[in-house]
C-alpha atoms as a PDB file:
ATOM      1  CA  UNK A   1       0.000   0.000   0.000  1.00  0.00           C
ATOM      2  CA  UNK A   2       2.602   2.299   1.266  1.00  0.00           C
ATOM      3  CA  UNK A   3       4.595   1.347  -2.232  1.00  0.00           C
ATOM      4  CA  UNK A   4       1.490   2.043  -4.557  1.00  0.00           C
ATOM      5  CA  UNK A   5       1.204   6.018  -2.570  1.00  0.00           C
ATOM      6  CA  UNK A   6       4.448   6.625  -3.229  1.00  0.00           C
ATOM      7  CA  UNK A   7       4.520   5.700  -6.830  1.00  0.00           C
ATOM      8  CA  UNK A   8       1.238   7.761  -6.998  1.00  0.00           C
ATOM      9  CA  UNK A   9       3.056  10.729  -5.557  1.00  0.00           C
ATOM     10  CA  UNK A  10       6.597   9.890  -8.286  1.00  0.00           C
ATOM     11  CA  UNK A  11       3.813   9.786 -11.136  1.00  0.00           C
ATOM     12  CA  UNK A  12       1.634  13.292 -10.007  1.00  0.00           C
ATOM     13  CA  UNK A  13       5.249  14.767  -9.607  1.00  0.00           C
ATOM     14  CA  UNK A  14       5.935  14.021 -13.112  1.00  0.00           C
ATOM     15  CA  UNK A  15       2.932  15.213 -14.379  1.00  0.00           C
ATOM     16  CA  UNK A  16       3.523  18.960 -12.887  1.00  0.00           C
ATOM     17  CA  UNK A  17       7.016  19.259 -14.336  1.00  0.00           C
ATOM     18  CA  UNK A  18       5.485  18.334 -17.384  1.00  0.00           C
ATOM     19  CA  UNK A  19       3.148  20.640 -17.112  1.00  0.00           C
ATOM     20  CA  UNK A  20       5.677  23.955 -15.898  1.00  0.00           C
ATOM     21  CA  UNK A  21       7.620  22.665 -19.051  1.00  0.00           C
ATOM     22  CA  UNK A  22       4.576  23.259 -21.452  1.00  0.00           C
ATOM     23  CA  UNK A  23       3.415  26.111 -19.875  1.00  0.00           C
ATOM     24  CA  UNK A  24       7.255  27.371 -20.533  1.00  0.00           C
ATOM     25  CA  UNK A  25       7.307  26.293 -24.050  1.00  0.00           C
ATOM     26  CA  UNK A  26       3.874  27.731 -25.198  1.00  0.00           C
ATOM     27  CA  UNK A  27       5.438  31.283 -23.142  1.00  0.00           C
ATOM     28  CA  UNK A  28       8.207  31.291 -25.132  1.00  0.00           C
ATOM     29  CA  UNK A  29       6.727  30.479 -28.573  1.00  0.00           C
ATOM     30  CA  UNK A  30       4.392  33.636 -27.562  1.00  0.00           C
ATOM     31  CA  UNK A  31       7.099  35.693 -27.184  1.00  0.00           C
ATOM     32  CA  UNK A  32       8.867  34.532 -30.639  1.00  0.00           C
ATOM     33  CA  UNK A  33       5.624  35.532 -32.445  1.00  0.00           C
ATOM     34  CA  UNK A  34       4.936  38.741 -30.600  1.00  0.00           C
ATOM     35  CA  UNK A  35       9.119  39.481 -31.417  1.00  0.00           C
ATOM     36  CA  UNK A  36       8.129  38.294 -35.440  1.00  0.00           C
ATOM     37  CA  UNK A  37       4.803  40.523 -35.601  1.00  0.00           C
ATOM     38  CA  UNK A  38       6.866  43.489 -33.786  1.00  0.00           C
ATOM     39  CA  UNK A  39       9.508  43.267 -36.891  1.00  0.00           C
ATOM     40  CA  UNK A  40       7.421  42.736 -39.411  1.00  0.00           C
ATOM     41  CA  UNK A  41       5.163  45.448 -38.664  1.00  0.00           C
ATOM     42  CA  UNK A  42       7.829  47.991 -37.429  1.00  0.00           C
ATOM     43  CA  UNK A  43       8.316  49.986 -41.088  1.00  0.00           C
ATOM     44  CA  UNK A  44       4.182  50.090 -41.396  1.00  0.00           C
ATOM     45  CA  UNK A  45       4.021  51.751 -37.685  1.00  0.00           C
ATOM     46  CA  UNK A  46       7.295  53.854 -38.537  1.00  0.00           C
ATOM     47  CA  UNK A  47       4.998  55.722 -41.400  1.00  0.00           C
ATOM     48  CA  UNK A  48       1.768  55.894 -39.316  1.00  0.00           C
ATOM     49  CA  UNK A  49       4.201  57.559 -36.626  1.00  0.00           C
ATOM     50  CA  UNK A  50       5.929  59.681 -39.154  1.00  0.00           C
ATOM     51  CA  UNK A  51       2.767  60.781 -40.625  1.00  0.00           C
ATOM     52  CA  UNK A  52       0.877  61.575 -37.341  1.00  0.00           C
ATOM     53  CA  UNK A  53       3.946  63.665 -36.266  1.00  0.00           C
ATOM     54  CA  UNK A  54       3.708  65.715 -39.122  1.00  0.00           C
ATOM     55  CA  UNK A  55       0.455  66.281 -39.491  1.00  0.00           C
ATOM     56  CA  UNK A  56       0.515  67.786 -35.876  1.00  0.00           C
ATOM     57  CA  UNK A  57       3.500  69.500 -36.698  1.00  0.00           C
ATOM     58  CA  UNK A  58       1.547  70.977 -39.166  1.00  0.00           C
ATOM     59  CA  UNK A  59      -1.430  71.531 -37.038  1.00  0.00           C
ATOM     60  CA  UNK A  60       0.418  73.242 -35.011  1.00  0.00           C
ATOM     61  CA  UNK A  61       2.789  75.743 -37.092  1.00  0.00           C
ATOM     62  CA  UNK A  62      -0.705  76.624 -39.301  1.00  0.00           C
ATOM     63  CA  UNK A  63       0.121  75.763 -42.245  1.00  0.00           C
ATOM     64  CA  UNK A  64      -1.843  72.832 -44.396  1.00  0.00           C
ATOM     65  CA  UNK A  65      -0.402  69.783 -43.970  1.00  0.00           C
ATOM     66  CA  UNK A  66       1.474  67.753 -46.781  1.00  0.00           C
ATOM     67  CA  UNK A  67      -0.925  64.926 -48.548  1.00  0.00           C
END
Protein backbone atom coordinates (compact mmCIF):
# COMPACT_ATOMS: atom_id res chain seq x y z
CA UNK A 1 0.00 0.00 0.00
CA UNK A 2 2.60 2.30 1.27
CA UNK A 3 4.59 1.35 -2.23
CA UNK A 4 1.49 2.04 -4.56
CA UNK A 5 1.20 6.02 -2.57
CA UNK A 6 4.45 6.63 -3.23
CA UNK A 7 4.52 5.70 -6.83
CA UNK A 8 1.24 7.76 -7.00
CA UNK A 9 3.06 10.73 -5.56
CA UNK A 10 6.60 9.89 -8.29
CA UNK A 11 3.81 9.79 -11.14
CA UNK A 12 1.63 13.29 -10.01
CA UNK A 13 5.25 14.77 -9.61
CA UNK A 14 5.94 14.02 -13.11
CA UNK A 15 2.93 15.21 -14.38
CA UNK A 16 3.52 18.96 -12.89
CA UNK A 17 7.02 19.26 -14.34
CA UNK A 18 5.49 18.33 -17.38
CA UNK A 19 3.15 20.64 -17.11
CA UNK A 20 5.68 23.95 -15.90
CA UNK A 21 7.62 22.66 -19.05
CA UNK A 22 4.58 23.26 -21.45
CA UNK A 23 3.42 26.11 -19.87
CA UNK A 24 7.26 27.37 -20.53
CA UNK A 25 7.31 26.29 -24.05
CA UNK A 26 3.87 27.73 -25.20
CA UNK A 27 5.44 31.28 -23.14
CA UNK A 28 8.21 31.29 -25.13
CA UNK A 29 6.73 30.48 -28.57
CA UNK A 30 4.39 33.64 -27.56
CA UNK A 31 7.10 35.69 -27.18
CA UNK A 32 8.87 34.53 -30.64
CA UNK A 33 5.62 35.53 -32.44
CA UNK A 34 4.94 38.74 -30.60
CA UNK A 35 9.12 39.48 -31.42
CA UNK A 36 8.13 38.29 -35.44
CA UNK A 37 4.80 40.52 -35.60
CA UNK A 38 6.87 43.49 -33.79
CA UNK A 39 9.51 43.27 -36.89
CA UNK A 40 7.42 42.74 -39.41
CA UNK A 41 5.16 45.45 -38.66
CA UNK A 42 7.83 47.99 -37.43
CA UNK A 43 8.32 49.99 -41.09
CA UNK A 44 4.18 50.09 -41.40
CA UNK A 45 4.02 51.75 -37.68
CA UNK A 46 7.29 53.85 -38.54
CA UNK A 47 5.00 55.72 -41.40
CA UNK A 48 1.77 55.89 -39.32
CA UNK A 49 4.20 57.56 -36.63
CA UNK A 50 5.93 59.68 -39.15
CA UNK A 51 2.77 60.78 -40.62
CA UNK A 52 0.88 61.58 -37.34
CA UNK A 53 3.95 63.66 -36.27
CA UNK A 54 3.71 65.71 -39.12
CA UNK A 55 0.45 66.28 -39.49
CA UNK A 56 0.51 67.79 -35.88
CA UNK A 57 3.50 69.50 -36.70
CA UNK A 58 1.55 70.98 -39.17
CA UNK A 59 -1.43 71.53 -37.04
CA UNK A 60 0.42 73.24 -35.01
CA UNK A 61 2.79 75.74 -37.09
CA UNK A 62 -0.71 76.62 -39.30
CA UNK A 63 0.12 75.76 -42.25
CA UNK A 64 -1.84 72.83 -44.40
CA UNK A 65 -0.40 69.78 -43.97
CA UNK A 66 1.47 67.75 -46.78
CA UNK A 67 -0.92 64.93 -48.55
Amino acid sequence: MNAAVSGLRRVHAAQEGGVAIEYALLASLMAVVCAAALLAFSDAADGLWRQIAQALAAAFSGSPPAP
